[in-house]
PDB file of N, CA and C in Angstrom:
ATOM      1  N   UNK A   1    -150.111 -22.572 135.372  1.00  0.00           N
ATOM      2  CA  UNK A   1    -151.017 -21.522 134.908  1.00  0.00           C
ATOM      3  C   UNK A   1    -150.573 -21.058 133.533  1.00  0.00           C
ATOM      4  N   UNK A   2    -151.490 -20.697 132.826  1.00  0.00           N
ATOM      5  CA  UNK A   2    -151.227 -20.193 131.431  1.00  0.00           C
ATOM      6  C   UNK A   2    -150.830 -18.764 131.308  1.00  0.00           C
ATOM      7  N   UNK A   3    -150.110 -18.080 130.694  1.00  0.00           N
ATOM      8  CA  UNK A   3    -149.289 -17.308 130.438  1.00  0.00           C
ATOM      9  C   UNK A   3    -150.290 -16.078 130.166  1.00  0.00           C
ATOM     10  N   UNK A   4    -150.055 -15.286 131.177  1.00  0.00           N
ATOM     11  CA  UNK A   4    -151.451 -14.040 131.306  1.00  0.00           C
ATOM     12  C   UNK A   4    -151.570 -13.641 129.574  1.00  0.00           C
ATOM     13  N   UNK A   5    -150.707 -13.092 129.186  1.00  0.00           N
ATOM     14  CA  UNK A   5    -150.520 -12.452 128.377  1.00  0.00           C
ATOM     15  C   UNK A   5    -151.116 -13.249 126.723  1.00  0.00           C
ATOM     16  N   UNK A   6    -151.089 -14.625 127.001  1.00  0.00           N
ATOM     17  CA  UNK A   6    -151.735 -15.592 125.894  1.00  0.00           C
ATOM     18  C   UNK A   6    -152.803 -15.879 126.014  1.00  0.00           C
ATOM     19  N   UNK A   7    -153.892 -16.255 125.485  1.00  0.00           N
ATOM     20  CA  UNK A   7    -155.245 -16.965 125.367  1.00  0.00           C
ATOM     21  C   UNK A   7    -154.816 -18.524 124.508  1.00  0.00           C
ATOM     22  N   UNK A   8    -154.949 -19.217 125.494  1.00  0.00           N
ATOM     23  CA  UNK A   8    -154.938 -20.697 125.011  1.00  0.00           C
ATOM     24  C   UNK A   8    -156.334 -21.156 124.846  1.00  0.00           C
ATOM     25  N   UNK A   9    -156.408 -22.448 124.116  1.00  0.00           N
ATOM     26  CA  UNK A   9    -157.681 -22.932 123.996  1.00  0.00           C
ATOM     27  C   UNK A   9    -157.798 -23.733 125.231  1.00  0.00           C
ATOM     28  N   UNK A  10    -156.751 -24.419 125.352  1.00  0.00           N
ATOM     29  CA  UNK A  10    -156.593 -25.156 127.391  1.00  0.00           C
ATOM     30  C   UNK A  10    -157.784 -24.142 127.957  1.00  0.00           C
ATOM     31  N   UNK A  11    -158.077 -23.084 128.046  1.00  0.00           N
ATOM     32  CA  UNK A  11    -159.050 -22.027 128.815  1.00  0.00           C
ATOM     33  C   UNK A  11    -160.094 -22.512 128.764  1.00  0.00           C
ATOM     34  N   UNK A  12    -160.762 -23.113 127.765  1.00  0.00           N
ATOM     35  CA  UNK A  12    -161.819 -23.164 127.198  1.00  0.00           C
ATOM     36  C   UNK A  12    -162.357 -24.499 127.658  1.00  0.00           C
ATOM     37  N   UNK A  13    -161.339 -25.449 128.460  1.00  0.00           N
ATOM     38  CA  UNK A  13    -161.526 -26.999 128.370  1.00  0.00           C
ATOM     39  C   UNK A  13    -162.257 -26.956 129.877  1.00  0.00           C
ATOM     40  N   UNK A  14    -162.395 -26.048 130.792  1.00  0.00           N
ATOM     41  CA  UNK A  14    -163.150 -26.533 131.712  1.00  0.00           C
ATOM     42  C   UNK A  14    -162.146 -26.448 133.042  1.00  0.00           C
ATOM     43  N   UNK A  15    -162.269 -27.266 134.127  1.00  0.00           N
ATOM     44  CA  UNK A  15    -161.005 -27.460 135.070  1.00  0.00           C
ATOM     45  C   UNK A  15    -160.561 -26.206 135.626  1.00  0.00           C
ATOM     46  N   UNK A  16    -159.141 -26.746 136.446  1.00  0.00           N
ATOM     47  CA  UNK A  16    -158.136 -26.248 136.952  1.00  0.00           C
ATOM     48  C   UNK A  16    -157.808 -25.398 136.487  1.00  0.00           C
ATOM     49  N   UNK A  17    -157.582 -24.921 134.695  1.00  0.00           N
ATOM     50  CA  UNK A  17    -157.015 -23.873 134.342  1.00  0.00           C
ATOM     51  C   UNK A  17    -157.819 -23.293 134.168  1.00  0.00           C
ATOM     52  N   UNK A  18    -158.926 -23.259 133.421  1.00  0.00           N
ATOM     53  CA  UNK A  18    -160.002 -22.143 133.601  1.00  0.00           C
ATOM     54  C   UNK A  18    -160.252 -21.582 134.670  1.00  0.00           C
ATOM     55  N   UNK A  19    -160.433 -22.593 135.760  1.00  0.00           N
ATOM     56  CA  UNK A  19    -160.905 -21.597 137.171  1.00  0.00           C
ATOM     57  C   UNK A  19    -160.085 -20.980 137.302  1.00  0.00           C
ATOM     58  N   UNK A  20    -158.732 -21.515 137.133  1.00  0.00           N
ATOM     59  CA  UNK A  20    -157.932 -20.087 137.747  1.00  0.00           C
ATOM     60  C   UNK A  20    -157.818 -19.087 136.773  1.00  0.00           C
ATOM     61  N   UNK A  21    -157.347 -19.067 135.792  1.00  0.00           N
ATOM     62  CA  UNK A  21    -158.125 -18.182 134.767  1.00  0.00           C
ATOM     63  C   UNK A  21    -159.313 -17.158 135.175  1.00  0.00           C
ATOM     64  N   UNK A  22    -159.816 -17.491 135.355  1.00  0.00           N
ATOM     65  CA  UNK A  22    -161.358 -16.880 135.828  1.00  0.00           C
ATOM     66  C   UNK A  22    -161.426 -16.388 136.978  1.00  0.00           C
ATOM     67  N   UNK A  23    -160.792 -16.908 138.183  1.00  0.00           N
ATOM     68  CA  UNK A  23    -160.250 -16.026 139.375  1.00  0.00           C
ATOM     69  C   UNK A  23    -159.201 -15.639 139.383  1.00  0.00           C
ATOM     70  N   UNK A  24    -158.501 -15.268 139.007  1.00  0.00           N
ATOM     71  CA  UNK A  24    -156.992 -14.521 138.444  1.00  0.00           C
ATOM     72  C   UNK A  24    -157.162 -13.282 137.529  1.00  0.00           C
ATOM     73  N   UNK A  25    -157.834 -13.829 136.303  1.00  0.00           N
ATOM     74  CA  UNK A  25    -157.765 -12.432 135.513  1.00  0.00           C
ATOM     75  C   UNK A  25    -159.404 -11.808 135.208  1.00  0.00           C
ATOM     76  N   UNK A  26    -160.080 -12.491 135.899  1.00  0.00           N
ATOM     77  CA  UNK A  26    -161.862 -11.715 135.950  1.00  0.00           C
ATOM     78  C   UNK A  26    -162.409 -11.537 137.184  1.00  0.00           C
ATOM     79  N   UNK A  27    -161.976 -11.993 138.077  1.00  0.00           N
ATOM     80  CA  UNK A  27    -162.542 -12.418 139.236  1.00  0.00           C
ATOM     81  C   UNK A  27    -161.883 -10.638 139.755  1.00  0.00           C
ATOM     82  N   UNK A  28    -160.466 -10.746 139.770  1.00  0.00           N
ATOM     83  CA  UNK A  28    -159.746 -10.248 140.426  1.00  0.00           C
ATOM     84  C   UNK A  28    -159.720  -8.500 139.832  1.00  0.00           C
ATOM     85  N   UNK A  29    -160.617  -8.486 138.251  1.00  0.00           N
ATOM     86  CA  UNK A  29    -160.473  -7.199 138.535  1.00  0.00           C
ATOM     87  C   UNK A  29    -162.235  -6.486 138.251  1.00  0.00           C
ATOM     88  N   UNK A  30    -163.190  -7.775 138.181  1.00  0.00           N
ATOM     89  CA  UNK A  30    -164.410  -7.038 138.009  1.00  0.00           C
ATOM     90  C   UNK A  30    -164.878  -7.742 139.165  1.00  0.00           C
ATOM     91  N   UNK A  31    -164.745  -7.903 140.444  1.00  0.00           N
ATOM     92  CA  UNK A  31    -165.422  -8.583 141.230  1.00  0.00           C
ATOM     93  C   UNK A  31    -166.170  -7.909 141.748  1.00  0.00           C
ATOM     94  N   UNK A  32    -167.559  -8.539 141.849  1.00  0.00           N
ATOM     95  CA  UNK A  32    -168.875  -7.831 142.541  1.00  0.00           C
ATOM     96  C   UNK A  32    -169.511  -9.293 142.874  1.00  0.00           C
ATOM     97  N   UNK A  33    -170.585  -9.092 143.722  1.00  0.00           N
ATOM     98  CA  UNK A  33    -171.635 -10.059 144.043  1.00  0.00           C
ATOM     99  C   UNK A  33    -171.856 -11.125 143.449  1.00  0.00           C
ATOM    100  N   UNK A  34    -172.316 -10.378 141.978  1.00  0.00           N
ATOM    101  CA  UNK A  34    -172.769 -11.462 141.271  1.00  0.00           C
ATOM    102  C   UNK A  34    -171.790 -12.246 140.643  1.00  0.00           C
ATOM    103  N   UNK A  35    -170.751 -11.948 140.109  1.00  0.00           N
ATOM    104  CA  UNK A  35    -169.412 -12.265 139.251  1.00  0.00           C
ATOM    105  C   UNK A  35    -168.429 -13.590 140.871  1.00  0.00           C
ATOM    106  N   UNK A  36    -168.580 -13.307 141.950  1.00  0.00           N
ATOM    107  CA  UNK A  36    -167.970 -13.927 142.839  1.00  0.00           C
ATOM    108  C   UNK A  36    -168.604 -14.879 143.335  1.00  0.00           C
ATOM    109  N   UNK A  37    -170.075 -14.699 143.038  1.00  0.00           N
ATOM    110  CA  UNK A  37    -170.556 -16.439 142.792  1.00  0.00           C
ATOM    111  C   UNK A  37    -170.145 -17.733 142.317  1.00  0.00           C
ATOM    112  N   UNK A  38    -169.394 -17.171 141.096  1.00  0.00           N
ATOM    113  CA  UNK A  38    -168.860 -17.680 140.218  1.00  0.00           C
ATOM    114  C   UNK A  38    -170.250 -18.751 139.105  1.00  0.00           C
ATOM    115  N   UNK A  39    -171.497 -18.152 139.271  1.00  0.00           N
ATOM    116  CA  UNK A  39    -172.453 -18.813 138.484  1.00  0.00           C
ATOM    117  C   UNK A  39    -172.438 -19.115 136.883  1.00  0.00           C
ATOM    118  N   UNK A  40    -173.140 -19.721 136.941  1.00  0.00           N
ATOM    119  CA  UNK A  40    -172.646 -20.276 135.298  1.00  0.00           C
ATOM    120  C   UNK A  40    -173.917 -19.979 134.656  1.00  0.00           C
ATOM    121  N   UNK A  41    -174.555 -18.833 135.079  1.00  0.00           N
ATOM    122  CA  UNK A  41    -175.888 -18.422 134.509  1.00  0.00           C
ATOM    123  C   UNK A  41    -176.117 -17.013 135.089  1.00  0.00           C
ATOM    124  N   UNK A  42    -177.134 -16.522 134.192  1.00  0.00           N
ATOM    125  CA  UNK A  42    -177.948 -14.893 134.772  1.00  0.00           C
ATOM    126  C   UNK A  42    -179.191 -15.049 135.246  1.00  0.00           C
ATOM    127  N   UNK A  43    -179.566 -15.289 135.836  1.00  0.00           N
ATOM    128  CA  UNK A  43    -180.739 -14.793 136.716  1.00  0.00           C
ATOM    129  C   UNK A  43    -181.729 -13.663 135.867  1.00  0.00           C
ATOM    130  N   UNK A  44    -182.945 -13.766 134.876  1.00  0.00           N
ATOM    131  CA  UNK A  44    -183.430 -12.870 134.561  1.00  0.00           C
ATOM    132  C   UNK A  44    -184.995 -13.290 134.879  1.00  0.00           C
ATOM    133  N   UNK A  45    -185.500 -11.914 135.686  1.00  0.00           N
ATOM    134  CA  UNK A  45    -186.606 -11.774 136.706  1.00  0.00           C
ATOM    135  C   UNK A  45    -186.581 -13.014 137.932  1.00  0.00           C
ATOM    136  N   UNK A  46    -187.368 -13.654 138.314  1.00  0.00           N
ATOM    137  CA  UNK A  46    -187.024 -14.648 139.633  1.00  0.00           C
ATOM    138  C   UNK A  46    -187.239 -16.519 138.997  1.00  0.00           C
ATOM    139  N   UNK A  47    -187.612 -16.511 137.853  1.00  0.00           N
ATOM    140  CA  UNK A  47    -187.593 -17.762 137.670  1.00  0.00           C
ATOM    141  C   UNK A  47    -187.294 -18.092 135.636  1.00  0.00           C
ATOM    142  N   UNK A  48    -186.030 -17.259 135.651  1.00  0.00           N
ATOM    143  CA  UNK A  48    -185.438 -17.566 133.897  1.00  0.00           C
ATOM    144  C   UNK A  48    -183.890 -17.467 134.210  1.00  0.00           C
ATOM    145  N   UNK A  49    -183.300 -18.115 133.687  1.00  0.00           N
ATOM    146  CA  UNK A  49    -181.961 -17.953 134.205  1.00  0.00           C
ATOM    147  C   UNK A  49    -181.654 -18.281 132.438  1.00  0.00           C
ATOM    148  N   UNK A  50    -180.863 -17.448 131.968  1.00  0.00           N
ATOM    149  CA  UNK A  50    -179.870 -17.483 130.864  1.00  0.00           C
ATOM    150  C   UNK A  50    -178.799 -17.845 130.976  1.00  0.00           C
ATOM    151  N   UNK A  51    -177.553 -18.954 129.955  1.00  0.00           N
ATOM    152  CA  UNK A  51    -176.740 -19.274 130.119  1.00  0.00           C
ATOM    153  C   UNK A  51    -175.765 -19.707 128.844  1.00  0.00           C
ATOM    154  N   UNK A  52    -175.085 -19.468 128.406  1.00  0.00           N
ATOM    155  CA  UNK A  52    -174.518 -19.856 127.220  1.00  0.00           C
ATOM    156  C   UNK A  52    -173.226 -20.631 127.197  1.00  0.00           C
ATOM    157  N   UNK A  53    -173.469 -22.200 126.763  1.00  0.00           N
ATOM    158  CA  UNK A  53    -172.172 -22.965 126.581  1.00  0.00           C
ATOM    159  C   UNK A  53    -172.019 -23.665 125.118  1.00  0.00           C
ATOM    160  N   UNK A  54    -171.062 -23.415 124.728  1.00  0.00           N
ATOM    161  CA  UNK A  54    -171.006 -23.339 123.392  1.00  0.00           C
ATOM    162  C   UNK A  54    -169.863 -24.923 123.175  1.00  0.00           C
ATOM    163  N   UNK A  55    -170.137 -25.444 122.094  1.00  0.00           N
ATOM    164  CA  UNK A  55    -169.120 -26.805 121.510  1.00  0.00           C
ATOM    165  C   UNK A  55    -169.276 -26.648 120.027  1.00  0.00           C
ATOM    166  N   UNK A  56    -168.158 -27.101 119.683  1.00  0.00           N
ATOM    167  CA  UNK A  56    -168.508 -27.540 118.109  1.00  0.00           C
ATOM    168  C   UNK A  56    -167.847 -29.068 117.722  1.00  0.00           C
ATOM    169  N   UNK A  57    -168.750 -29.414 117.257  1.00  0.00           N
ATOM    170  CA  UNK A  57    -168.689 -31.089 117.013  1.00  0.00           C
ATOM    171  C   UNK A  57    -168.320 -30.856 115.445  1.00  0.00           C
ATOM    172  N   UNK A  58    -167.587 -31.932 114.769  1.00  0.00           N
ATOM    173  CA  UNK A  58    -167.097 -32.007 113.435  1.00  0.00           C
ATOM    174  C   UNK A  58    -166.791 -33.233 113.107  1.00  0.00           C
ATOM    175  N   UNK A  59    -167.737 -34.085 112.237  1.00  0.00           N
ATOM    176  CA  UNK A  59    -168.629 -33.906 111.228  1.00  0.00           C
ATOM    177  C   UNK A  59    -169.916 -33.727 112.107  1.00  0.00           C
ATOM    178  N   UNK A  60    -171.055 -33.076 111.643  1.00  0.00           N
ATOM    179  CA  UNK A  60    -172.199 -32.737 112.375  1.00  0.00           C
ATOM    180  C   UNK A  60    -172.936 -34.296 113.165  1.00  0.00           C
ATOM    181  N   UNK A  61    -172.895 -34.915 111.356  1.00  0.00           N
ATOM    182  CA  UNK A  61    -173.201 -36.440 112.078  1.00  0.00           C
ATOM    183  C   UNK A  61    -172.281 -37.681 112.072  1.00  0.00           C
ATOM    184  N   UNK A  62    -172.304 -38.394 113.391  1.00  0.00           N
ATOM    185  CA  UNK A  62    -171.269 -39.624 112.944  1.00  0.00           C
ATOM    186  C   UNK A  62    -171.916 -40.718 113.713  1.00  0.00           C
ATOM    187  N   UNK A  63    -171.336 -41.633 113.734  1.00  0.00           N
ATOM    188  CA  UNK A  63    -171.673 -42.942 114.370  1.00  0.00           C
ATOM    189  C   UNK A  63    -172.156 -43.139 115.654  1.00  0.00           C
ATOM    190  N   UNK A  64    -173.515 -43.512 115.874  1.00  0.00           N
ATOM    191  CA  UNK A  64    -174.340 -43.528 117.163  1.00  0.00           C
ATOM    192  C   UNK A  64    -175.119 -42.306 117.116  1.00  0.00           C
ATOM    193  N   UNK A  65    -175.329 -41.319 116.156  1.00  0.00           N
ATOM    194  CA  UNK A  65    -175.391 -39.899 116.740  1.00  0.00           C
ATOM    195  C   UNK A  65    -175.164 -38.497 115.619  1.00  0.00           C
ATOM    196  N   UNK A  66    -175.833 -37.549 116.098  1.00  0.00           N
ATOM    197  CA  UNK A  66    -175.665 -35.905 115.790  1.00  0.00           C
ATOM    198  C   UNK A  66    -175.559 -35.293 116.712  1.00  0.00           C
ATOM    199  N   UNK A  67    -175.291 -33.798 115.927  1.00  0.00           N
ATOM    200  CA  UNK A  67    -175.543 -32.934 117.106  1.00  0.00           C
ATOM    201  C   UNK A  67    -176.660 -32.556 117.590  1.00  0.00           C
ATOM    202  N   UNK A  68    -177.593 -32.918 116.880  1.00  0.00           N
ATOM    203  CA  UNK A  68    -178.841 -32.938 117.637  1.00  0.00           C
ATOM    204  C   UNK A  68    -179.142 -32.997 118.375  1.00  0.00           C
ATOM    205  N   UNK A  69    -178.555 -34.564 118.977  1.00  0.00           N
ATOM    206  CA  UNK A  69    -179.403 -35.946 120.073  1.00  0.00           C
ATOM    207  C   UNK A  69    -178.052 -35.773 121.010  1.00  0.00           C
ATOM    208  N   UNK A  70    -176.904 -34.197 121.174  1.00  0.00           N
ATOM    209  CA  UNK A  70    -176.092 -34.502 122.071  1.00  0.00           C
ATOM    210  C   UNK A  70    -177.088 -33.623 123.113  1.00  0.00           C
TER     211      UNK A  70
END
């Protein structure tokens, strides 16, 4: 586990350390209903769900491809 007290980018990669991350230091002190789902989206009215996952690719374009067509 990563060192409470640091923010690594390891957090950010997905996996094992994020989840625990995420049930360790969010889970464990804002837990409600919705947050213990553990959803990877908001629910807004009964059929829009909002969600934000963010990457950054560098150079924008390269071989086979942009960020466009990811």
């Amino acid at each position: 586990m990563v060192d409470a007290k640091k923010v690594s980018l390891s957090l950010g990669s997905g996996g094992k350390i994020s989840f625990d991350f995420v049930k360790k230091e969010i889970i464990s002190r804002f837990s409600n209903q919705i947050l213990d789902s553990l959803g990877d989206g908001a629910n807004i009215f009964n059929d829009l769900v909002v969600t934000t996952d963010s990457f950054t690719v560098h150079p924008e374009f390269f071989d086979g491809g942009n960020i466009g067509i990811l």
